[in-house]
Protein backbone atom coordinates (compact mmCIF):
# COMPACT_ATOMS: atom_id res chain seq x y z
CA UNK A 1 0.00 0.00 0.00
CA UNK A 2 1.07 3.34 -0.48
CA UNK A 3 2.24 5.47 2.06
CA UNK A 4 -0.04 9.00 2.70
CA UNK A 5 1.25 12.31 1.87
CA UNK A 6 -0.39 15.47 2.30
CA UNK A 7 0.46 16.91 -0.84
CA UNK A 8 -0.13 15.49 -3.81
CA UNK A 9 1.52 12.38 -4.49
CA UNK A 10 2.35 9.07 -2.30
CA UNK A 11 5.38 6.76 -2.39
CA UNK A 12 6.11 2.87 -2.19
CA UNK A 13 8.86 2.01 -0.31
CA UNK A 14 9.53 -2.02 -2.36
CA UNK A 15 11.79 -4.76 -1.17
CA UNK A 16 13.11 -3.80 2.05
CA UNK A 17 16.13 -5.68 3.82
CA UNK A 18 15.31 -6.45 7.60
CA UNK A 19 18.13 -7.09 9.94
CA UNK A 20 17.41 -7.75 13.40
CA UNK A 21 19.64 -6.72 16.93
CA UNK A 22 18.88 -8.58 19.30
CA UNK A 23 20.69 -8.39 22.90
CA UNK A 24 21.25 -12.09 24.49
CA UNK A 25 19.68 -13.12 27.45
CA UNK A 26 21.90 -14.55 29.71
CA UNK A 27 25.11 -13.81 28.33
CA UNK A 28 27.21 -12.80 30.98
CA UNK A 29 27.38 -16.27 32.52
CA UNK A 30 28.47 -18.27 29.25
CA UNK A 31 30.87 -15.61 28.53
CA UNK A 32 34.34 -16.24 30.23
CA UNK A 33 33.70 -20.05 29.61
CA UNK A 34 33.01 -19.66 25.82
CA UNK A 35 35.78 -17.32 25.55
CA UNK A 36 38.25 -19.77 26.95
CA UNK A 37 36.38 -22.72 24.89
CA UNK A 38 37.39 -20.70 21.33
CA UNK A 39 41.09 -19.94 22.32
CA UNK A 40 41.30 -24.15 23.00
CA UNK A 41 39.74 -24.45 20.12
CA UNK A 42 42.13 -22.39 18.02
CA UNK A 43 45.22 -23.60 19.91
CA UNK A 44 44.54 -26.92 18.57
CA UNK A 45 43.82 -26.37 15.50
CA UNK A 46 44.66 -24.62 11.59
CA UNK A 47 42.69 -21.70 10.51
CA UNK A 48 39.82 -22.79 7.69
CA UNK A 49 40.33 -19.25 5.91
CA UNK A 50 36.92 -18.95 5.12
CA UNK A 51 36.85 -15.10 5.11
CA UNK A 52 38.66 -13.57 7.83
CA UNK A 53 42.09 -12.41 7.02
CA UNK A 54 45.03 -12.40 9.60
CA UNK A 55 43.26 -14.21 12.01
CA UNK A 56 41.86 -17.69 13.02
CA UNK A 57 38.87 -19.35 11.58
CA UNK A 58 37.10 -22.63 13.32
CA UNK A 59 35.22 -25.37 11.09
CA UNK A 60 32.19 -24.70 9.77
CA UNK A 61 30.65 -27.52 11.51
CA UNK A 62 32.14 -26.31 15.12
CA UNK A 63 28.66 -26.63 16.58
CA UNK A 64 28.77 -30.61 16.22
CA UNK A 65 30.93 -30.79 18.70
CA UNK A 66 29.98 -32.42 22.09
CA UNK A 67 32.05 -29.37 24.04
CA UNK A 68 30.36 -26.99 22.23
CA UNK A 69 26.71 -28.33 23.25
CA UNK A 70 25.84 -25.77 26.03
CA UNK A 71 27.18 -22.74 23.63
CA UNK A 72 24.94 -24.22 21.00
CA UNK A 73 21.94 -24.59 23.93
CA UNK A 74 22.28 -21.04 24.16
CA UNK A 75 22.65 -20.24 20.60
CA UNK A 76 19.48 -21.95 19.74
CA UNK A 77 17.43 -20.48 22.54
CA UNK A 78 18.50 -16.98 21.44
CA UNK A 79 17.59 -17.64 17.69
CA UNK A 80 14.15 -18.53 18.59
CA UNK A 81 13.47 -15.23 20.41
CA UNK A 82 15.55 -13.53 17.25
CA UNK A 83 13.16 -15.04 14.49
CA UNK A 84 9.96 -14.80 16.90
CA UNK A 85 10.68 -10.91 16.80
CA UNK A 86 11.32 -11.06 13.20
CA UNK A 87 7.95 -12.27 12.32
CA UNK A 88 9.12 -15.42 11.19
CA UNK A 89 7.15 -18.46 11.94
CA UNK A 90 8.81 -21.59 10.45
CA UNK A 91 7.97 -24.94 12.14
CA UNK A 92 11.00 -25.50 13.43
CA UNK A 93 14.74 -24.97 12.62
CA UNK A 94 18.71 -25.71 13.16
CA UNK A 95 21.77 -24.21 13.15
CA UNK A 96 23.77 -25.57 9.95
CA UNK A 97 26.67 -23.82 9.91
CA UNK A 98 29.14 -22.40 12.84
CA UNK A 99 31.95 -20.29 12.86
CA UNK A 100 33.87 -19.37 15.55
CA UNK A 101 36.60 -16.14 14.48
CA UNK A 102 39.32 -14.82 16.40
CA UNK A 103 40.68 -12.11 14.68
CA UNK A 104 43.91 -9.78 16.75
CA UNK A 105 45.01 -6.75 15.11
CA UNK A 106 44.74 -6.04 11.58
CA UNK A 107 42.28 -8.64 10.83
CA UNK A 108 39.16 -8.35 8.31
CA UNK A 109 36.82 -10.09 6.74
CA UNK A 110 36.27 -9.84 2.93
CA UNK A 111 32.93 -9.01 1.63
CA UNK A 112 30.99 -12.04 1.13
CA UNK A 113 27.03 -13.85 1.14
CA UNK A 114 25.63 -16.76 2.78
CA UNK A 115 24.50 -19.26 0.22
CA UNK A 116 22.18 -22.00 0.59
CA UNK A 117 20.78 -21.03 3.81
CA UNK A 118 17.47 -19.24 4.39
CA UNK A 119 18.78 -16.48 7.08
CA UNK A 120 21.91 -15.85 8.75
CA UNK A 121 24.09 -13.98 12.25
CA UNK A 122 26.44 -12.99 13.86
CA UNK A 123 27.32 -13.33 18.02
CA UNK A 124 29.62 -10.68 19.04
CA UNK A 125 31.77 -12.16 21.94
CA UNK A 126 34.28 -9.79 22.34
CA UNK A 127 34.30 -6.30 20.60
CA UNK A 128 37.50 -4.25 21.82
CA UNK A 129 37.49 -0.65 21.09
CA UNK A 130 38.14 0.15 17.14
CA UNK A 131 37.92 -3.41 16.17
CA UNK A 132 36.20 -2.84 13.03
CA UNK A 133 32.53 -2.29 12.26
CA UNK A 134 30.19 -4.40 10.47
CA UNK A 135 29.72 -3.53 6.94
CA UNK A 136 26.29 -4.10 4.88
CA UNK A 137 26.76 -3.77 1.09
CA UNK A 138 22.96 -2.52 -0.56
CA UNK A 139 22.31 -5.12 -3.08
CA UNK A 140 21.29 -2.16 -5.71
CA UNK A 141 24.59 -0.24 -5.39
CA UNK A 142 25.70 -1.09 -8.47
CA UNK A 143 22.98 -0.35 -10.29
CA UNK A 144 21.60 2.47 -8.59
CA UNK A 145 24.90 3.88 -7.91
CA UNK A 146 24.13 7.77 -9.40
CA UNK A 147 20.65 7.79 -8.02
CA UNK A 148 22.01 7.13 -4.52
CA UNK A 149 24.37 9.86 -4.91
CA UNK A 150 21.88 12.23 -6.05
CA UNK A 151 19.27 11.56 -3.18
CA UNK A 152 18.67 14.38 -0.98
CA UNK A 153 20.44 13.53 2.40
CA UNK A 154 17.72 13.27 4.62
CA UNK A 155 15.95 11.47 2.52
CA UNK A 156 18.60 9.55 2.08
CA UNK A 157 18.66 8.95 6.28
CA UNK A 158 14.88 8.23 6.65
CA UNK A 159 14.72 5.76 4.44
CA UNK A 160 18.20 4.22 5.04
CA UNK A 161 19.15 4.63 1.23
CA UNK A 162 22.81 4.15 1.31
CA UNK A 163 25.41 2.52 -0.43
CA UNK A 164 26.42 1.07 2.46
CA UNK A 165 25.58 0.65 6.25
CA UNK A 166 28.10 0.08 9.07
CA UNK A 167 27.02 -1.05 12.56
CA UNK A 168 29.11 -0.71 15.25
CA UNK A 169 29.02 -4.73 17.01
CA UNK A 170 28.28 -4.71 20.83
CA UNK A 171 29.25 -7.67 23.03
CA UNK A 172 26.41 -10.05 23.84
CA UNK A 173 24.44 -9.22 20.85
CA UNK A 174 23.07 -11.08 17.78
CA UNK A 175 22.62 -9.85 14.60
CA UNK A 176 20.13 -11.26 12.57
CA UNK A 177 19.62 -10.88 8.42
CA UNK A 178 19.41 -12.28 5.17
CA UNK A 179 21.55 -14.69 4.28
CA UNK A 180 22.20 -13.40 0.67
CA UNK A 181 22.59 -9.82 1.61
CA UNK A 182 26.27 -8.97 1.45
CA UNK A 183 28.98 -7.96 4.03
CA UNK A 184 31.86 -7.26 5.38
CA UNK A 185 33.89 -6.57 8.98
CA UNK A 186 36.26 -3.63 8.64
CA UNK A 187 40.27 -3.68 10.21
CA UNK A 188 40.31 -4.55 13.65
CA UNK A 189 42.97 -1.81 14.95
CA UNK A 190 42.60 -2.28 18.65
CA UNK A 191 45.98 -5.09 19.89
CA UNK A 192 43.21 -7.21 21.23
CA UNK A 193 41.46 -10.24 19.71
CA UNK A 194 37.97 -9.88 18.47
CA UNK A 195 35.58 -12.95 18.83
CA UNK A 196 32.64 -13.68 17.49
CA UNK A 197 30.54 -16.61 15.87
CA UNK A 198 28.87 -16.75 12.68
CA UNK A 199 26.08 -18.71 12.09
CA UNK A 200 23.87 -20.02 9.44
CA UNK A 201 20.38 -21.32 9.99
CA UNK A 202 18.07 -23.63 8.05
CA UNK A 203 13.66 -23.85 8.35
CA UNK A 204 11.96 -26.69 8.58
């Protein structure tokens, strides 16, 4: 439907991208015990290279794991409240990919999707100061590259018409979004390791 204007015309707004932040319950008493749980897992074994550069990438599968059970207890739990709020209303669902990343200073991750998957996150575990914000690329850029740039600026801001959007990640949240709409994680520049889990999930 179109939105009402009092003058004389009234606009569309078609094909929105919803992303979801969602702050964890009961993440402060997982915390120190998942944080030690990624550094064992890393010590033990070789980055997958999936995306991050200069810095450590787990398995894909990482959730399989018996050791990671509780994490993935609280993972799952989380998720439901995440696609409850998103209006979602599959009959069930599962986590089918996991990735923990550990990524010190002057780390990144290249811009990339989430293929076969129907919607995809992000856990932010640790977040030091100026470790790099989280980069969504809008999937008309290309070809709506001059009209962006023309667009009045607060028009621009209302209806979040950008090239790009950055989000600066906060510890104990989730971010929640669609799994083909592409992104990126900007330099971490702090000394200190930035850890978080990505996560793809599958309806049933």
């Amino acid at each position: 439907m179109f939105n009402k204007n009092t003058e004389n015309f009234s606009e569309l707004l078609l094909f929105p991208q919803k992303v979801l932040l969602y702050r964890c319950k009961g993440f402060g008493e997982i915390k120190k015990e998942l944080i030690e749980y990624c550094y064992s897992l890393k010590n033990k074994s070789t980055s997958k290279n999936l995306t991050l550069n200069n810095g450590w990438q787990s398995d894909p599968n990482s959730h399989t794991q018996k050791r990671f059970e509780p994490f993935l207890n609280f993972l799952n739990d989380n998720i439901e409240t995440c696609l409850k709020l998103y209006q979602l209303k599959p009959k069930g669902f599962y986590v089918d990919t996991c990735v923990i990343n550990i990524g010190g200073e002057n780390s990144y991750h290249n811009s990339h999707i989430h293929p076969n998957t129907d919607i995809s996150g992000v856990f932010w575990i640790t977040i030091p100061n100026n470790s790099g914000e989280f980069v969504f690329e809008n999937p008309s850029n290309f070809g709506q590259n001059n009209l962006l740039n023309m667009l009045d600026k607060k028009e621009s801001e209302n209806k979040k018409m950008y090239h790009s959007y950055h989000i600066n990640p906060i510890e104990g949240n989730i971010l929640l979004f669609p799994s083909n709409l592409r992104h990126s994680v900007n330099l971490n520049r702090n000394k200190k390791d930035r850890i978080t889990i990505g996560f793809n999930v599958t309806f049933v």
